[in-house]
C-alpha atoms as a PDB file:
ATOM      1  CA  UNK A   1    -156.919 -51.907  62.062  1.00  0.00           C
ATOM      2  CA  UNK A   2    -157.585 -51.094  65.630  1.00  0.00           C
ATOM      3  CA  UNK A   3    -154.317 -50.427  68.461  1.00  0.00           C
ATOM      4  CA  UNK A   4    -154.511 -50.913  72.289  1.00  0.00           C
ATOM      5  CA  UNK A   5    -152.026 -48.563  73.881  1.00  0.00           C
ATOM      6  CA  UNK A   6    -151.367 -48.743  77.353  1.00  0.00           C
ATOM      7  CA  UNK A   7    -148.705 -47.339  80.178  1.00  0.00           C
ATOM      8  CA  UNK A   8    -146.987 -49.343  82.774  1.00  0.00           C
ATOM      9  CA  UNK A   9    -143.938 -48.450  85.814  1.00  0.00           C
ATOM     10  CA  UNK A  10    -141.257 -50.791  85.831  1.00  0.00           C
ATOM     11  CA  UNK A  11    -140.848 -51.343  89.881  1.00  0.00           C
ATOM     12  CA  UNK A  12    -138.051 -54.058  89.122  1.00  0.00           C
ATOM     13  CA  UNK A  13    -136.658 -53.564  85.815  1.00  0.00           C
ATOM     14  CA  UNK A  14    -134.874 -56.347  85.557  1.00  0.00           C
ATOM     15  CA  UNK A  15    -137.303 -58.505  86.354  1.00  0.00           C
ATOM     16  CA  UNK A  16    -139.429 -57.006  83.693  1.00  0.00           C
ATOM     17  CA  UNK A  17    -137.038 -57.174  80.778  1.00  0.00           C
ATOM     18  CA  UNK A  18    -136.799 -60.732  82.290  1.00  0.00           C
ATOM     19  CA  UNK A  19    -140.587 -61.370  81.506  1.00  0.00           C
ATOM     20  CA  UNK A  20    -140.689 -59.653  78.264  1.00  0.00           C
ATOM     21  CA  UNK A  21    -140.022 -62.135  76.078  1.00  0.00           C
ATOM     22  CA  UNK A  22    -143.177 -64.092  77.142  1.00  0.00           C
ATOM     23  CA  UNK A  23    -145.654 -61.589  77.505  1.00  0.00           C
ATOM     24  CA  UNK A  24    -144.274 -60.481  73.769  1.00  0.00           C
ATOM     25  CA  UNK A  25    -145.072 -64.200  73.190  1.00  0.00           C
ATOM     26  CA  UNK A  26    -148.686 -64.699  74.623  1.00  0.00           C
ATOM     27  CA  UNK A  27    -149.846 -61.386  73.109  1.00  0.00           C
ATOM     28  CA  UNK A  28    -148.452 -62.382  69.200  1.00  0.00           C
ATOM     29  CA  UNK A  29    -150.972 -65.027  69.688  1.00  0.00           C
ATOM     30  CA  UNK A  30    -154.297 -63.462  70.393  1.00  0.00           C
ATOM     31  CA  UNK A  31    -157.047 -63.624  67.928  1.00  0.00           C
ATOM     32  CA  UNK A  32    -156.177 -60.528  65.345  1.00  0.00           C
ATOM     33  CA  UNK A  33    -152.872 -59.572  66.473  1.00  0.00           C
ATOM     34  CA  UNK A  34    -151.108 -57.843  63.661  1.00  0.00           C
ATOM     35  CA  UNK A  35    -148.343 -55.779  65.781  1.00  0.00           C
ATOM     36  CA  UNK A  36    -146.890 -54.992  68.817  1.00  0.00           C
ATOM     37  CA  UNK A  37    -144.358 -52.628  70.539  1.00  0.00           C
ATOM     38  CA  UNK A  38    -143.046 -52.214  73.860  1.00  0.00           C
ATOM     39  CA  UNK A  39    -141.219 -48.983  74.798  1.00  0.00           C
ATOM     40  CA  UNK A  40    -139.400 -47.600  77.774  1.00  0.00           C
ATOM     41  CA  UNK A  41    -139.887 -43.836  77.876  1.00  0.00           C
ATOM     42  CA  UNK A  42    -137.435 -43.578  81.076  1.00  0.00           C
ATOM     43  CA  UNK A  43    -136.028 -45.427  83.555  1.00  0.00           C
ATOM     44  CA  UNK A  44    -139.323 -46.209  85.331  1.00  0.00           C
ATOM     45  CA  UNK A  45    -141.982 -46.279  82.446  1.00  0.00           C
ATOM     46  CA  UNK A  46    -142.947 -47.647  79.658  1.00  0.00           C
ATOM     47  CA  UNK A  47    -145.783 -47.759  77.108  1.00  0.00           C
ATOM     48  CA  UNK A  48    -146.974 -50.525  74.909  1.00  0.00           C
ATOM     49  CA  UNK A  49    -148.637 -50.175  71.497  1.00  0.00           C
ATOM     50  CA  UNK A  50    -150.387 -53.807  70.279  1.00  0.00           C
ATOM     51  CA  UNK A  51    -152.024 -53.268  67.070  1.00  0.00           C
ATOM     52  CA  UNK A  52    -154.918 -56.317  66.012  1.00  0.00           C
ATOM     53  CA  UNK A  53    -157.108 -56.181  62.595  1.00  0.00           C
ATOM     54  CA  UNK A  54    -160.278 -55.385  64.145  1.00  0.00           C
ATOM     55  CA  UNK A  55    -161.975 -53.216  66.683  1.00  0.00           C
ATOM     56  CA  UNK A  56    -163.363 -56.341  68.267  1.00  0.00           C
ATOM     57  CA  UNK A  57    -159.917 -58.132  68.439  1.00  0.00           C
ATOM     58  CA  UNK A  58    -158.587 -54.916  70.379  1.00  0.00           C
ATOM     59  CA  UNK A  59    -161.728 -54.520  72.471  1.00  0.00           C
ATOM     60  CA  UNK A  60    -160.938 -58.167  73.295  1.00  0.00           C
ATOM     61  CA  UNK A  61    -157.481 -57.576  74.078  1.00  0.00           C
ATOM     62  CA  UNK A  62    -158.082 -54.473  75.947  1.00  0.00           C
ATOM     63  CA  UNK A  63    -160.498 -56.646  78.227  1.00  0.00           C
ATOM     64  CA  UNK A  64    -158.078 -58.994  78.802  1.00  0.00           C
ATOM     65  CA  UNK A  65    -155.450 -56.343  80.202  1.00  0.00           C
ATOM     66  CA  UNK A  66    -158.544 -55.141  82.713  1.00  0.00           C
ATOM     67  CA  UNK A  67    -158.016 -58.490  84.327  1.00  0.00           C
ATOM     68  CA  UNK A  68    -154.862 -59.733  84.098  1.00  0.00           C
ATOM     69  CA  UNK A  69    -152.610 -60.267  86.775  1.00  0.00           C
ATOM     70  CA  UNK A  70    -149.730 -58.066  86.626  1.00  0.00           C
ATOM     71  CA  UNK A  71    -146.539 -59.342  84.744  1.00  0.00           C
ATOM     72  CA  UNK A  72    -143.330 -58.742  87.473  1.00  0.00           C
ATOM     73  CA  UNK A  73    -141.596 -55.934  88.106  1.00  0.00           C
ATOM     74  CA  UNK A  74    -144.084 -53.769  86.464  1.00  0.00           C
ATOM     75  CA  UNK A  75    -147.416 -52.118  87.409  1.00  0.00           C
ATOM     76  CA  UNK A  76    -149.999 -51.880  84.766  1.00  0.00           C
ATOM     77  CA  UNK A  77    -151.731 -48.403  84.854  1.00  0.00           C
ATOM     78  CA  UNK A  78    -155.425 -49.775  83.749  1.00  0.00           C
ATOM     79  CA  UNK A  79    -156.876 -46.381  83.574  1.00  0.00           C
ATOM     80  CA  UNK A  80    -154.199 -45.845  80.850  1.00  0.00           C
ATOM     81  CA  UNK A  81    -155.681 -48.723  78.459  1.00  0.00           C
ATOM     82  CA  UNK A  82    -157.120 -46.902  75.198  1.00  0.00           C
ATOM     83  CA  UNK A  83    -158.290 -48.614  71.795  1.00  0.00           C
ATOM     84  CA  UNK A  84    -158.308 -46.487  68.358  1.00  0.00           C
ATOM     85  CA  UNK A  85    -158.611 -46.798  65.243  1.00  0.00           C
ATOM     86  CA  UNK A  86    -155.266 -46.760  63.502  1.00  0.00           C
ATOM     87  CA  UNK A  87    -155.883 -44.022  60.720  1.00  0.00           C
ATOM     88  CA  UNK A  88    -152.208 -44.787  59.214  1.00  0.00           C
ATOM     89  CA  UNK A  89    -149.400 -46.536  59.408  1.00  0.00           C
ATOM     90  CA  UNK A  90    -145.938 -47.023  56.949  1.00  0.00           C
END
């Protein structure tokens, strides 16, 4: 199993909270997805771990967030997009 972990700023909270729902949505159904969670670590940030059963699937994934447009209210920190392998998980 392979996780995508990324960091975004929430510029309009409200309107991201809003949104989450369907970007929760659209990533459950990428090829490999296994797992996701979105965190707020303050106010203004957040972090997002997506786990998929492959290296390939998260590579793919990871791609994906190079290029997408950004979701509202939040700014996606692409620099912050890293894929590992998950070495364990409960």
């Amino acid at each position: 199993m392979h996780a995508v972990v990324h960091r975004v700023t929430f510029n309009e909270r409200s309107a991201a909270e809003a949104d989450l729902d369907q970007i929760v949505s659209g990533v459950a159904g990428m090829p490999g997805f296994v797992a996701g969670y979105w965190m707020s670590s303050s106010r203004d940030a957040g972090v997002a771990a997506v786990m998929f059963d492959s290296e390939e699937a998260a590579k793919g994934f990871a791609s994906f967030l190079q290029s997408a447009p950004a979701a509202p209210g939040v700014t996606l920190d692409r620099e912050s997009i890293e894929v590992g392998q998950v070495m364990a998980h409960a």
